[in-house]
PDB file of N, CA and C in Angstrom:
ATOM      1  N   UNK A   1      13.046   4.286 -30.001  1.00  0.00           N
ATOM      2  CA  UNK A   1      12.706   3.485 -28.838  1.00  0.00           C
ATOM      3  C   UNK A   1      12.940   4.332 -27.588  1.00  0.00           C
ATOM      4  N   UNK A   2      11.643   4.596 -26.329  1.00  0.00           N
ATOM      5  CA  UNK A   2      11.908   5.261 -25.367  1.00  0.00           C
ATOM      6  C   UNK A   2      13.240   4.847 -24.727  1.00  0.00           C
ATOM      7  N   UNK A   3      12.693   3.086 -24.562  1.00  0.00           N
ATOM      8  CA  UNK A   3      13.179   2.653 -23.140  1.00  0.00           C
ATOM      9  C   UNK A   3      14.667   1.507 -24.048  1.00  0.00           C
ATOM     10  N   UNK A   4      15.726   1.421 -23.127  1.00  0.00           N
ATOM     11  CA  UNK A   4      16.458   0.296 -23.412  1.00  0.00           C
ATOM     12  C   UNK A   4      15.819  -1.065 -23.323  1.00  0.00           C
ATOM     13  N   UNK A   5      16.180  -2.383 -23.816  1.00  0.00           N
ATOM     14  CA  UNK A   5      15.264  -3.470 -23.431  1.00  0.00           C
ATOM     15  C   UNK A   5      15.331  -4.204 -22.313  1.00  0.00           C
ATOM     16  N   UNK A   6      16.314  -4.281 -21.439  1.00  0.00           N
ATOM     17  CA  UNK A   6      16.449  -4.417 -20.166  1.00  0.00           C
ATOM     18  C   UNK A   6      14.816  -3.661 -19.222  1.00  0.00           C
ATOM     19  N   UNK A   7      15.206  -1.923 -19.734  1.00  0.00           N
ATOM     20  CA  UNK A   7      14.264  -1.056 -18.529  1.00  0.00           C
ATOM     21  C   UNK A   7      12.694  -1.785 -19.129  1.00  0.00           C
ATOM     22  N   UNK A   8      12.906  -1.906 -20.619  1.00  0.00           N
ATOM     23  CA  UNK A   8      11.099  -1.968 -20.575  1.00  0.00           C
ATOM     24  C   UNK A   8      10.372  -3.301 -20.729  1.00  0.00           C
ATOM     25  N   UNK A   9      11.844  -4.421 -20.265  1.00  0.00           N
ATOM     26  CA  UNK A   9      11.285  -5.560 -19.402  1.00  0.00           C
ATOM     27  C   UNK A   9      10.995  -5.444 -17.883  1.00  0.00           C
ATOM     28  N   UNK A  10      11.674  -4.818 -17.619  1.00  0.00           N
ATOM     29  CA  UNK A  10      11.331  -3.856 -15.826  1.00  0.00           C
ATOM     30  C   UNK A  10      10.216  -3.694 -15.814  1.00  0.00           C
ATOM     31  N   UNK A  11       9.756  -2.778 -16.456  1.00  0.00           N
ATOM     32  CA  UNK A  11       8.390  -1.780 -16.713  1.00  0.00           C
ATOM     33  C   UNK A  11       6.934  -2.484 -16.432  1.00  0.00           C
ATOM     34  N   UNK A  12       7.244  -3.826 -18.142  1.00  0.00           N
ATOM     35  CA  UNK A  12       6.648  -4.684 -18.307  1.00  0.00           C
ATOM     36  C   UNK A  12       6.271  -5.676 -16.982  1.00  0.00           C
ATOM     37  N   UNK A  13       7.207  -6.247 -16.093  1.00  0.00           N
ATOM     38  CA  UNK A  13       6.930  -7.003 -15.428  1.00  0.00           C
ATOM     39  C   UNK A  13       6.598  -6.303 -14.466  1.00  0.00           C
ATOM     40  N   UNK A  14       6.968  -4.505 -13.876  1.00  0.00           N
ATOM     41  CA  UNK A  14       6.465  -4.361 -12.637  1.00  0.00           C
ATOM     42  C   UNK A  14       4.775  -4.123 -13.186  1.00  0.00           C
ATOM     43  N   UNK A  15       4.312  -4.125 -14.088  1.00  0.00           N
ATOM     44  CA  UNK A  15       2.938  -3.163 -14.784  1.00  0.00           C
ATOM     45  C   UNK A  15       2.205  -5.348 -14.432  1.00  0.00           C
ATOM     46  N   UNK A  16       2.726  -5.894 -14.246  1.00  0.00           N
ATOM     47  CA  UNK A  16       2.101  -7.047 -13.910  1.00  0.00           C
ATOM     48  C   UNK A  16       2.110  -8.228 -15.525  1.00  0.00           C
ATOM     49  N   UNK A  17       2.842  -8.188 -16.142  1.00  0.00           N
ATOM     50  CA  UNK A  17       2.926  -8.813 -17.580  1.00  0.00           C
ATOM     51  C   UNK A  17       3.560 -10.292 -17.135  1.00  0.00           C
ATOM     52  N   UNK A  18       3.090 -10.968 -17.841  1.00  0.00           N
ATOM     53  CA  UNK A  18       3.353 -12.412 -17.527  1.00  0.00           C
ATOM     54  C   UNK A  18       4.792 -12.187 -18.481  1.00  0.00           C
ATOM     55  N   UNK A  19       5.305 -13.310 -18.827  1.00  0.00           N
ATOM     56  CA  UNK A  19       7.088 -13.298 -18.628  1.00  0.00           C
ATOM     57  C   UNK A  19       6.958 -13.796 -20.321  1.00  0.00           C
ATOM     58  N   UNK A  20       5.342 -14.630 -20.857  1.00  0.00           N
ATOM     59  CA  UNK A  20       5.533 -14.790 -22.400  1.00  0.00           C
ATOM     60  C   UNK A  20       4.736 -13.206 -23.193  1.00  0.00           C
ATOM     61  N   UNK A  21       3.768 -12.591 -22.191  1.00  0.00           N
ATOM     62  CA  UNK A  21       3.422 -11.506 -22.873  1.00  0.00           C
ATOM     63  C   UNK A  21       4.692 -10.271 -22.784  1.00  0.00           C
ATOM     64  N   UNK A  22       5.719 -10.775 -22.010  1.00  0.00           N
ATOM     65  CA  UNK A  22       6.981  -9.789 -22.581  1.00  0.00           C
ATOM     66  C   UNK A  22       7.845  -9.954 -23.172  1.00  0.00           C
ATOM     67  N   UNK A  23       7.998 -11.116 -23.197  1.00  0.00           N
ATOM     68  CA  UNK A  23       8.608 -11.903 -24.323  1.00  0.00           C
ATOM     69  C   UNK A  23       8.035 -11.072 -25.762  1.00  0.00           C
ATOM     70  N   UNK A  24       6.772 -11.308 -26.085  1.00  0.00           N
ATOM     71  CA  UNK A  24       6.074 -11.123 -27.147  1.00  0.00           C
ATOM     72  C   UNK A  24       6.301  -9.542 -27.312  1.00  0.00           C
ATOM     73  N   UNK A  25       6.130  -8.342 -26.243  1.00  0.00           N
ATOM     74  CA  UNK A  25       6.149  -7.261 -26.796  1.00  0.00           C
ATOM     75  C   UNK A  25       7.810  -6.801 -26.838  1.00  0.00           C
ATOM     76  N   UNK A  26       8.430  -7.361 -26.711  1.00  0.00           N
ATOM     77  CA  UNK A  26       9.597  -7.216 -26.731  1.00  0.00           C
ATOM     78  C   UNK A  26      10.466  -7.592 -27.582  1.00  0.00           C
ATOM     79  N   UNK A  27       9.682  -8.665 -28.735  1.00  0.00           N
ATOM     80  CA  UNK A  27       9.745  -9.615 -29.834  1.00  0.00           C
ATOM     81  C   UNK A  27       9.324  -8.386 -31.376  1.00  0.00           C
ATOM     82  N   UNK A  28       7.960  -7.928 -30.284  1.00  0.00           N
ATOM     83  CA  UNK A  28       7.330  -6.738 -31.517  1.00  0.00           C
ATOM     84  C   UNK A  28       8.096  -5.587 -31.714  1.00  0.00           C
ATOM     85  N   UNK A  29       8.810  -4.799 -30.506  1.00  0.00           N
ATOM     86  CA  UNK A  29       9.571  -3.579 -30.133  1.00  0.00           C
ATOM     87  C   UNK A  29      10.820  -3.823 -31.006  1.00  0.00           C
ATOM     88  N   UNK A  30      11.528  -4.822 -30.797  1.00  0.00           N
ATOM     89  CA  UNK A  30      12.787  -5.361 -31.812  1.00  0.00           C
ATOM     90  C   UNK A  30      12.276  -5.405 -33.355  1.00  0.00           C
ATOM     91  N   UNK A  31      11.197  -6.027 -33.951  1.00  0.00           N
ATOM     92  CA  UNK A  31      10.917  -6.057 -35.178  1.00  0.00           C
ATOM     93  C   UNK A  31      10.424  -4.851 -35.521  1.00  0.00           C
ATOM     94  N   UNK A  32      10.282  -3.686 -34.561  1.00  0.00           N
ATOM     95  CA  UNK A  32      10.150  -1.856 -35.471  1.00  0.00           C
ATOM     96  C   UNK A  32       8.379  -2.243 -35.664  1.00  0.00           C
ATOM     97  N   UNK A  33       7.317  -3.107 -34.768  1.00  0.00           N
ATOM     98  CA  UNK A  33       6.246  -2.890 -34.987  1.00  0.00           C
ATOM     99  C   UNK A  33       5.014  -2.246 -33.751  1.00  0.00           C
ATOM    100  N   UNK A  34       5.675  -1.014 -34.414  1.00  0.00           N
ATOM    101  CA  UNK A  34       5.307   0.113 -33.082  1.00  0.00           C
ATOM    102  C   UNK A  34       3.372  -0.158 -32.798  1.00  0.00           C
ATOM    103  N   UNK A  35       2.752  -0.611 -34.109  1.00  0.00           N
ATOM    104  CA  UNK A  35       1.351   0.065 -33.623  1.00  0.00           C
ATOM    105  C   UNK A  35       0.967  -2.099 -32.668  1.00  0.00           C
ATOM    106  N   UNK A  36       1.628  -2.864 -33.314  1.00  0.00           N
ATOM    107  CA  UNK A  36       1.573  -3.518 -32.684  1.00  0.00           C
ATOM    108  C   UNK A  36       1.851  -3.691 -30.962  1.00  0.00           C
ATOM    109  N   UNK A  37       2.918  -3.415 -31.119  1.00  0.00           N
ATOM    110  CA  UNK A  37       3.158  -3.019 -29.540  1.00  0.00           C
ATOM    111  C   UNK A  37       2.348  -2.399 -28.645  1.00  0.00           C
ATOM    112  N   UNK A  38       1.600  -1.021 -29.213  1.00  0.00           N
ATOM    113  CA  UNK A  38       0.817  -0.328 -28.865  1.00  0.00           C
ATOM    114  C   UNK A  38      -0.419  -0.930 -28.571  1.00  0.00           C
ATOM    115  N   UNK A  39      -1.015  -1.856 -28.981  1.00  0.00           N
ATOM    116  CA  UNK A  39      -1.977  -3.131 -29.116  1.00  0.00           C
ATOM    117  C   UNK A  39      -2.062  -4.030 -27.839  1.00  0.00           C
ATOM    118  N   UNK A  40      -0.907  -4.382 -27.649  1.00  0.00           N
ATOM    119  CA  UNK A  40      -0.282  -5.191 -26.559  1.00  0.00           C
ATOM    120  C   UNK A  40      -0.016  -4.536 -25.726  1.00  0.00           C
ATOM    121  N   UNK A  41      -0.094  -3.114 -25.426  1.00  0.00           N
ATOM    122  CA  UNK A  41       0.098  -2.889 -24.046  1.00  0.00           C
ATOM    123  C   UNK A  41      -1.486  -2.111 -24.000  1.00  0.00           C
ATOM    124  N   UNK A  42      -2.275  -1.899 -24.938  1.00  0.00           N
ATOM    125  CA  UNK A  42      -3.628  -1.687 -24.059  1.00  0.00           C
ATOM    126  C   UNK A  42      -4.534  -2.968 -23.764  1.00  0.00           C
ATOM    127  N   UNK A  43      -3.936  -3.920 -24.720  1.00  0.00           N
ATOM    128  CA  UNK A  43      -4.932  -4.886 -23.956  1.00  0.00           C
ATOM    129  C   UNK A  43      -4.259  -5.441 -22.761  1.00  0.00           C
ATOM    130  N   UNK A  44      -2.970  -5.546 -22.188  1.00  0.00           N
ATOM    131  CA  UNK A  44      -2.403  -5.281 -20.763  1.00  0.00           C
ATOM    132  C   UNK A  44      -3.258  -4.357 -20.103  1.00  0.00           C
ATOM    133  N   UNK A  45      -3.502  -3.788 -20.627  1.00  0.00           N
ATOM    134  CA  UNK A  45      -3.874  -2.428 -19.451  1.00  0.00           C
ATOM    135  C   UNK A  45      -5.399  -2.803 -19.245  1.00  0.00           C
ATOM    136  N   UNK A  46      -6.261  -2.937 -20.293  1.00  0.00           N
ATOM    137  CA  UNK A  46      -7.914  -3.586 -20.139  1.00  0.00           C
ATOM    138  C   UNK A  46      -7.655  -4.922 -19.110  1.00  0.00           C
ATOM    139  N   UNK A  47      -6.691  -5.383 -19.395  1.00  0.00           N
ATOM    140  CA  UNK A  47      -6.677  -6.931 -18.341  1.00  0.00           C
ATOM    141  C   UNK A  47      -6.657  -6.535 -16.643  1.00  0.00           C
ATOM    142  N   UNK A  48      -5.806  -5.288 -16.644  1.00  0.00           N
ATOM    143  CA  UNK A  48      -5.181  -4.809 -15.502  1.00  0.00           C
ATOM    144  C   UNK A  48      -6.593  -3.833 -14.647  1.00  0.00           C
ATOM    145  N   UNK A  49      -7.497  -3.453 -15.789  1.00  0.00           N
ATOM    146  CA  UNK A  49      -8.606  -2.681 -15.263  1.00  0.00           C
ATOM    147  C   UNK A  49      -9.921  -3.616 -14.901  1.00  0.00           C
ATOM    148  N   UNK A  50      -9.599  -5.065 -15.965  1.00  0.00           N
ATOM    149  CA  UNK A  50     -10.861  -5.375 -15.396  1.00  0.00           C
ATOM    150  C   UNK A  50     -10.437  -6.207 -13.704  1.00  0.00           C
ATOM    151  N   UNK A  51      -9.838  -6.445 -13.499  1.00  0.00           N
ATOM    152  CA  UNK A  51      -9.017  -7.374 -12.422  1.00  0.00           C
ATOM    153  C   UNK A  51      -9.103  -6.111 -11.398  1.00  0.00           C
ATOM    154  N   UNK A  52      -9.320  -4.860 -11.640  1.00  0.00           N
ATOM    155  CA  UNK A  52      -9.236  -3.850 -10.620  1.00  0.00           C
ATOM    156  C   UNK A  52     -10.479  -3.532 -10.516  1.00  0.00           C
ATOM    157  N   UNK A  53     -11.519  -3.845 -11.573  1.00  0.00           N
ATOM    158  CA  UNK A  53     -13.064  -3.307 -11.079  1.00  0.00           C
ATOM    159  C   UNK A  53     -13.476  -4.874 -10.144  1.00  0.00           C
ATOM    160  N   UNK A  54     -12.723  -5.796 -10.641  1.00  0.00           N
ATOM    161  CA  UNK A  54     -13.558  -7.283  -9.852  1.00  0.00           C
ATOM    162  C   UNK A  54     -12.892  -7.182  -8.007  1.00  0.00           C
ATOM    163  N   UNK A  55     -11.812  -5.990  -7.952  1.00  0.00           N
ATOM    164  CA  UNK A  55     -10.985  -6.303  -6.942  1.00  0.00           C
ATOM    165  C   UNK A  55     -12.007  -5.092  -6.360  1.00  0.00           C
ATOM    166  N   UNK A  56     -12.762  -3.557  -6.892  1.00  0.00           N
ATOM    167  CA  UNK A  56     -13.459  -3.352  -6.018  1.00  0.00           C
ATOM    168  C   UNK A  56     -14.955  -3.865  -5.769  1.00  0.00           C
ATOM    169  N   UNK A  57     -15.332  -4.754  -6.664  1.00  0.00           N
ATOM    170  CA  UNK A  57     -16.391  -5.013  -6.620  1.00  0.00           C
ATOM    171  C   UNK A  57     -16.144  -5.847  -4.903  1.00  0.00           C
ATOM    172  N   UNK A  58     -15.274  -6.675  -4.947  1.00  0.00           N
ATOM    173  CA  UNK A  58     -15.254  -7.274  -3.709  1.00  0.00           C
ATOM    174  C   UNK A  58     -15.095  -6.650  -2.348  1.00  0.00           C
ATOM    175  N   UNK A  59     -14.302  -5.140  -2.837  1.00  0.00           N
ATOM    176  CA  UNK A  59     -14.367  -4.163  -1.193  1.00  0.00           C
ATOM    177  C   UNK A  59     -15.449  -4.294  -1.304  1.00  0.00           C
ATOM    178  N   UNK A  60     -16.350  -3.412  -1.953  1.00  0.00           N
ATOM    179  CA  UNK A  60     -17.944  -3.050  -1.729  1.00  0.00           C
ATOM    180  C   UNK A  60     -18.768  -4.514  -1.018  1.00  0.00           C
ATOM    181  N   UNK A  61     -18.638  -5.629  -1.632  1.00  0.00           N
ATOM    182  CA  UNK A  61     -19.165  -6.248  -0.631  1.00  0.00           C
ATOM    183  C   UNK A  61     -18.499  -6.403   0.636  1.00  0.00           C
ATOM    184  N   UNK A  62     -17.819  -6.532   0.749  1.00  0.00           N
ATOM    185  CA  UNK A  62     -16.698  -6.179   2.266  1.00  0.00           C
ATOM    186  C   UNK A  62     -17.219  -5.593   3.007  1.00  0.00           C
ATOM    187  N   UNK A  63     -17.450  -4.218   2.421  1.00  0.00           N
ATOM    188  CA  UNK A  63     -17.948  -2.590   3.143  1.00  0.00           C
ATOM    189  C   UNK A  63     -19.306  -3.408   3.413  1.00  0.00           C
ATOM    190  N   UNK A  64     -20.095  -3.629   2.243  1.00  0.00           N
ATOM    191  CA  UNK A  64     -21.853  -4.027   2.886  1.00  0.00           C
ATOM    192  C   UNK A  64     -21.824  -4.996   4.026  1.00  0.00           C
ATOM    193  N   UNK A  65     -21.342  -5.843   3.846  1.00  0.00           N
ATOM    194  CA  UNK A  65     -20.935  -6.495   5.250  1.00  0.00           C
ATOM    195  C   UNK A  65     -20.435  -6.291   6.505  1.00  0.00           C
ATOM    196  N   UNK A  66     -19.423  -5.394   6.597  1.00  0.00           N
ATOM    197  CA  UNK A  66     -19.472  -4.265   8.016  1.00  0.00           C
ATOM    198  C   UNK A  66     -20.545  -3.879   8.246  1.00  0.00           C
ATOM    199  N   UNK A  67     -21.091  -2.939   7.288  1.00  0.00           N
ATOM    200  CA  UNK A  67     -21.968  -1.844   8.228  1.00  0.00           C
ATOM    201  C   UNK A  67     -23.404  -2.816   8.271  1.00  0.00           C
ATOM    202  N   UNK A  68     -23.628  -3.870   7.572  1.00  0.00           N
ATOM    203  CA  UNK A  68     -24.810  -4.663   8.066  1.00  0.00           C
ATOM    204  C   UNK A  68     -24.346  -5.432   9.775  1.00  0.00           C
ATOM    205  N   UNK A  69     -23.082  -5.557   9.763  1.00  0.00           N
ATOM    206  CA  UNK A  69     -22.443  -6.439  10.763  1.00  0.00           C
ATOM    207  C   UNK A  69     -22.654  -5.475  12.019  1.00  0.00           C
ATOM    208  N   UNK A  70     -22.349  -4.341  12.136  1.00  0.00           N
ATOM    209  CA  UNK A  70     -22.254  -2.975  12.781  1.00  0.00           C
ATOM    210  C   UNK A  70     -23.549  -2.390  13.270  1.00  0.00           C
ATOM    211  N   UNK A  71     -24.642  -2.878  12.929  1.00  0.00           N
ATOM    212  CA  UNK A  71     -25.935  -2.740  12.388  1.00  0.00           C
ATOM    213  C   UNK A  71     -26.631  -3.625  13.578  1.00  0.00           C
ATOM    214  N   UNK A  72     -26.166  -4.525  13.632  1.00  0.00           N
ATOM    215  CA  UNK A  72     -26.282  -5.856  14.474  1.00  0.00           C
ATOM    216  C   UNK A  72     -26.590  -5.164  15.819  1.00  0.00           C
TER     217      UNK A  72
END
């Protein structure tokens, strides 16, 4: 195990993990089920990427809206 379970509830919650999905990988990390774990933190991470393409999809309209505004 890298982390103690204290730090890689830290980790977990600063990486944005709700409090039962750390529960759960922290449930898997104790039962020695490494590829599981491994499972659970990329689909964390796909959750975390799509929430970051919808967060620039919304600059970009932002941005089109200035420079049409600017345009004016």
């Amino acid at each position: 195990m890298l982390y103690d379970t204290e730090t890689l509830r830290q980790i977990l919650h600063g990486a944005g993990c709700t409090e039962q999905d750390v529960t759960r990988i922290l449930a898997l990390q104790e039962a020695g089920r490494q590829e599981d774990v491994l499972s659970q933190l990329k689909k964390q991470r796909c959750a975390c990427m799509q929430q970051l393409h919808e967060q620039q999809r919304q600059v970009d309209r932002l941005d089109r809206l200035i420079r049409e505004q600017a345009a004016i």
